[in-house]
N, C-alpha and C. Protein backbone atom coordinates (compact mmCIF):
# COMPACT_ATOMS: atom_id res chain seq x y z
N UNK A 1 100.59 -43.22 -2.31
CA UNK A 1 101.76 -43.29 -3.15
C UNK A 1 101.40 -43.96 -4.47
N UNK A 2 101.70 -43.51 -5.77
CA UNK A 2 101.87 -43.86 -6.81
C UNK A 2 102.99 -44.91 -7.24
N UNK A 3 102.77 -45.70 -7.92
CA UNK A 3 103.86 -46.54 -7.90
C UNK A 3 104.16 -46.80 -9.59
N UNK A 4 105.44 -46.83 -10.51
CA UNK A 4 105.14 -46.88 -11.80
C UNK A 4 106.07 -48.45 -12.04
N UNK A 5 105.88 -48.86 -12.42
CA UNK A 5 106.78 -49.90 -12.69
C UNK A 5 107.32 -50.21 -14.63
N UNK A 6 108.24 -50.48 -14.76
CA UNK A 6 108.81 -50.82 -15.98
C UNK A 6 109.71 -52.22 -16.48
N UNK A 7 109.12 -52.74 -17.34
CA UNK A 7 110.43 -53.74 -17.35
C UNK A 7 110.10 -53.95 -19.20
N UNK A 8 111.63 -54.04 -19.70
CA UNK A 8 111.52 -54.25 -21.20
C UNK A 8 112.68 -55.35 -21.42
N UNK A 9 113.23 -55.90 -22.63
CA UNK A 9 114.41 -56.75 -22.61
C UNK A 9 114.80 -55.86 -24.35
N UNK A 10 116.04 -55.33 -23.92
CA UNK A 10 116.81 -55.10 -24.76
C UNK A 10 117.43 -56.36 -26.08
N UNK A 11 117.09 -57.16 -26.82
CA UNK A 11 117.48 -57.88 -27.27
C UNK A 11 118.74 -57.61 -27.53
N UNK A 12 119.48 -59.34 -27.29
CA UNK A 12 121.05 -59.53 -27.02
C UNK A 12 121.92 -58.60 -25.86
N UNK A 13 120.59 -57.94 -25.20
CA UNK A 13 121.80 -57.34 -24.16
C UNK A 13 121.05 -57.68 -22.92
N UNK A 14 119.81 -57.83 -22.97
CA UNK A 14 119.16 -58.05 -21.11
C UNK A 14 118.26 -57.62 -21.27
N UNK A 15 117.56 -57.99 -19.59
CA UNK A 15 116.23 -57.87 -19.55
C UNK A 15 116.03 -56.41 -18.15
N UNK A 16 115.55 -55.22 -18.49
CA UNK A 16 115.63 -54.19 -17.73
C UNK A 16 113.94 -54.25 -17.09
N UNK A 17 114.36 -53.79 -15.80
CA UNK A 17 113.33 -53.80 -14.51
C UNK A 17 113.56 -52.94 -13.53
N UNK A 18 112.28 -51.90 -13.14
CA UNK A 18 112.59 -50.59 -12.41
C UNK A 18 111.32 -50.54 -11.55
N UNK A 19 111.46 -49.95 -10.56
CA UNK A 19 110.00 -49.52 -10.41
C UNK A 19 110.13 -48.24 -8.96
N UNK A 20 109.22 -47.14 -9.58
CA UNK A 20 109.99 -45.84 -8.53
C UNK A 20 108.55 -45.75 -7.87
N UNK A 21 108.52 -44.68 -6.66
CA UNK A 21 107.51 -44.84 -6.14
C UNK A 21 107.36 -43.27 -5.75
N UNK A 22 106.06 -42.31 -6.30
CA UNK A 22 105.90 -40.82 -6.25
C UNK A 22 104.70 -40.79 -5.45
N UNK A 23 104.86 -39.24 -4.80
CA UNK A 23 103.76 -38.91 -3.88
C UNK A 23 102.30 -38.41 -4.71
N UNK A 24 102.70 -38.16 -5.88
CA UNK A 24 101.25 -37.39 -6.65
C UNK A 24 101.56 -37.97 -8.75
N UNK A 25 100.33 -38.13 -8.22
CA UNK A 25 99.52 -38.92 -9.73
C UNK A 25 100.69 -38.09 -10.83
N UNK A 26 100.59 -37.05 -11.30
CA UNK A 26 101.17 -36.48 -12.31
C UNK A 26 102.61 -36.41 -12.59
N UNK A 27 103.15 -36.88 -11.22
CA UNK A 27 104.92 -37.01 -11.40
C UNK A 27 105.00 -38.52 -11.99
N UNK A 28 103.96 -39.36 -11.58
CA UNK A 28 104.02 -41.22 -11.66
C UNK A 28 103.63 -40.81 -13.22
N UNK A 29 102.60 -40.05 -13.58
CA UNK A 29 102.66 -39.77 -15.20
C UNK A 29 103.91 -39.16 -16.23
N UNK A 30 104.44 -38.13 -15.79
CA UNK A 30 105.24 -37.77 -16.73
C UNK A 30 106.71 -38.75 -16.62
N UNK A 31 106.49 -39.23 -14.91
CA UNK A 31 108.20 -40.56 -15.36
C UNK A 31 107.75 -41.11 -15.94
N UNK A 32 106.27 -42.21 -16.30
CA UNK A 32 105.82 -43.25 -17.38
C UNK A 32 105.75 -42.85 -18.66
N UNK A 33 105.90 -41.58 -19.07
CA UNK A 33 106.06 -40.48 -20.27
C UNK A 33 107.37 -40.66 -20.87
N UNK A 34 108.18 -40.26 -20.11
CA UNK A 34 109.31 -40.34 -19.71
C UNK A 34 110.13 -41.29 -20.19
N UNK A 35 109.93 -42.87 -19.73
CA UNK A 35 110.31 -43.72 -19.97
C UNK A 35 110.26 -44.52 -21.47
N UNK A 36 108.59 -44.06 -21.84
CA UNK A 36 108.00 -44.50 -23.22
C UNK A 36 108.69 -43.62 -24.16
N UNK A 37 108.96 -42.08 -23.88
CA UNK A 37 109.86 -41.58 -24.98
C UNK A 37 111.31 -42.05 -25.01
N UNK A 38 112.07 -42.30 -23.90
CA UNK A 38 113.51 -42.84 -23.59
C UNK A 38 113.36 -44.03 -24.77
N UNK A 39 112.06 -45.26 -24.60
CA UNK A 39 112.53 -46.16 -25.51
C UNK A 39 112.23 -45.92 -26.99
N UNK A 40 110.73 -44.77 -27.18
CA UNK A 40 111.02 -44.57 -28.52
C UNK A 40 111.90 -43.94 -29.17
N UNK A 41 113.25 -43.66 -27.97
CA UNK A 41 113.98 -43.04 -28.73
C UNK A 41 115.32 -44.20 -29.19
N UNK A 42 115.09 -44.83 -28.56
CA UNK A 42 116.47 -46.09 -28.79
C UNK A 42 115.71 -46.52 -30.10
N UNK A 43 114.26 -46.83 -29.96
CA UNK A 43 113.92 -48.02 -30.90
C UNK A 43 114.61 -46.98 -32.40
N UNK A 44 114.16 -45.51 -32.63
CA UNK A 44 115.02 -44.77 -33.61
C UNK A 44 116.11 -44.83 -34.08
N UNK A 45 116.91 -45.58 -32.62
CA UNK A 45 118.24 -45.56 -32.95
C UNK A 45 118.52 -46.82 -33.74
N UNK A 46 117.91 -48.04 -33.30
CA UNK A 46 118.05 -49.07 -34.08
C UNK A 46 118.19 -50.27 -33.24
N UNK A 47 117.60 -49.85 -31.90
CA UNK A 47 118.15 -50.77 -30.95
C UNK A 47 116.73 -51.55 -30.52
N UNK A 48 116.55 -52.93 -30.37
CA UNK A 48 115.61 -54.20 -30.39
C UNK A 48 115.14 -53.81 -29.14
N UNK A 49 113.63 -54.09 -28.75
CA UNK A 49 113.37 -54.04 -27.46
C UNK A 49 112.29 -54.98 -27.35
N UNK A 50 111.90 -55.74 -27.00
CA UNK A 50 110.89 -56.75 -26.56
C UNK A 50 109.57 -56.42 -25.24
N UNK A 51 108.62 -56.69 -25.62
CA UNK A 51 108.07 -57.22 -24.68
C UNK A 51 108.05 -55.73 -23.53
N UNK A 52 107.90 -54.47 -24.04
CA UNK A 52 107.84 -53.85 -22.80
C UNK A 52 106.51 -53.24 -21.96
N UNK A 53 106.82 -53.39 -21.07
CA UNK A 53 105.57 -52.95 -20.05
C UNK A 53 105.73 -51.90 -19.36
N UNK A 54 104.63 -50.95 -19.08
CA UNK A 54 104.73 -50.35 -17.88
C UNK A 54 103.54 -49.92 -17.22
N UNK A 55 103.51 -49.78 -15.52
CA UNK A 55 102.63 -50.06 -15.26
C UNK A 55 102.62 -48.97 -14.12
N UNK A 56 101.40 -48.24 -13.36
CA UNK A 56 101.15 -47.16 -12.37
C UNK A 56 100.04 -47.46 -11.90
N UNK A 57 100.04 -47.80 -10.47
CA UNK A 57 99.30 -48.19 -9.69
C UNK A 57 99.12 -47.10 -8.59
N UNK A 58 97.98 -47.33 -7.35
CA UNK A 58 98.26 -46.53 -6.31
C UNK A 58 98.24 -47.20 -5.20
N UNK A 59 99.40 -47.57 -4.19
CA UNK A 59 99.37 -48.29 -3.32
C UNK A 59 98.40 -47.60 -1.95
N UNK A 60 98.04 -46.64 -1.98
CA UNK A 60 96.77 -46.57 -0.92
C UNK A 60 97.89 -46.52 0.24
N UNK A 61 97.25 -46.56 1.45
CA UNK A 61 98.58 -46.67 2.89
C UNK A 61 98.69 -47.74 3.14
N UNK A 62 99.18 -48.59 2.13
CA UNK A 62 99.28 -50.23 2.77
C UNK A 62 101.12 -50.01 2.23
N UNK A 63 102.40 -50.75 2.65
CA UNK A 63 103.61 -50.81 2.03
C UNK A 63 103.31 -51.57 0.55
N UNK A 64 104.51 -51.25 0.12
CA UNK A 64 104.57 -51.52 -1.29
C UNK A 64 104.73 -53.65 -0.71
N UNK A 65 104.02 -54.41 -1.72
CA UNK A 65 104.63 -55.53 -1.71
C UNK A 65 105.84 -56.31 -2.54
């Protein structure tokens, strides 16, 4: 399992944190695609974002921790 994780802080509104978990490499790519266009599309809009990360790992057959 692929695992993508996200977390950014919207300045003056919060701090956003996600993290989904896909069976194959290229779906964990295009949601992390996905997500990076979602915020370059706010930052267009005019909206502050801090500090964002995201991250895709492969948890192997162990559970997620």
């Amino acid at each position: 399992m692929f695992v993508v994780q996200f977390e950014y802080e919207i300045v003056g509104e919060g701090f956003v944190e996600s993290c989904e978990g896909f069976d194959k490499l290229s779906e964990a790519r295009e949601f992390g695609h996905n997500v990076i266009d979602e915020l370059c599309d706010n930052l267009d809009e005019g909206v502050e974002i801090d500090d964002a990360t995201i991250r895709i790992w492969n948890t192997g057959d162990e559970e997620i921790a």
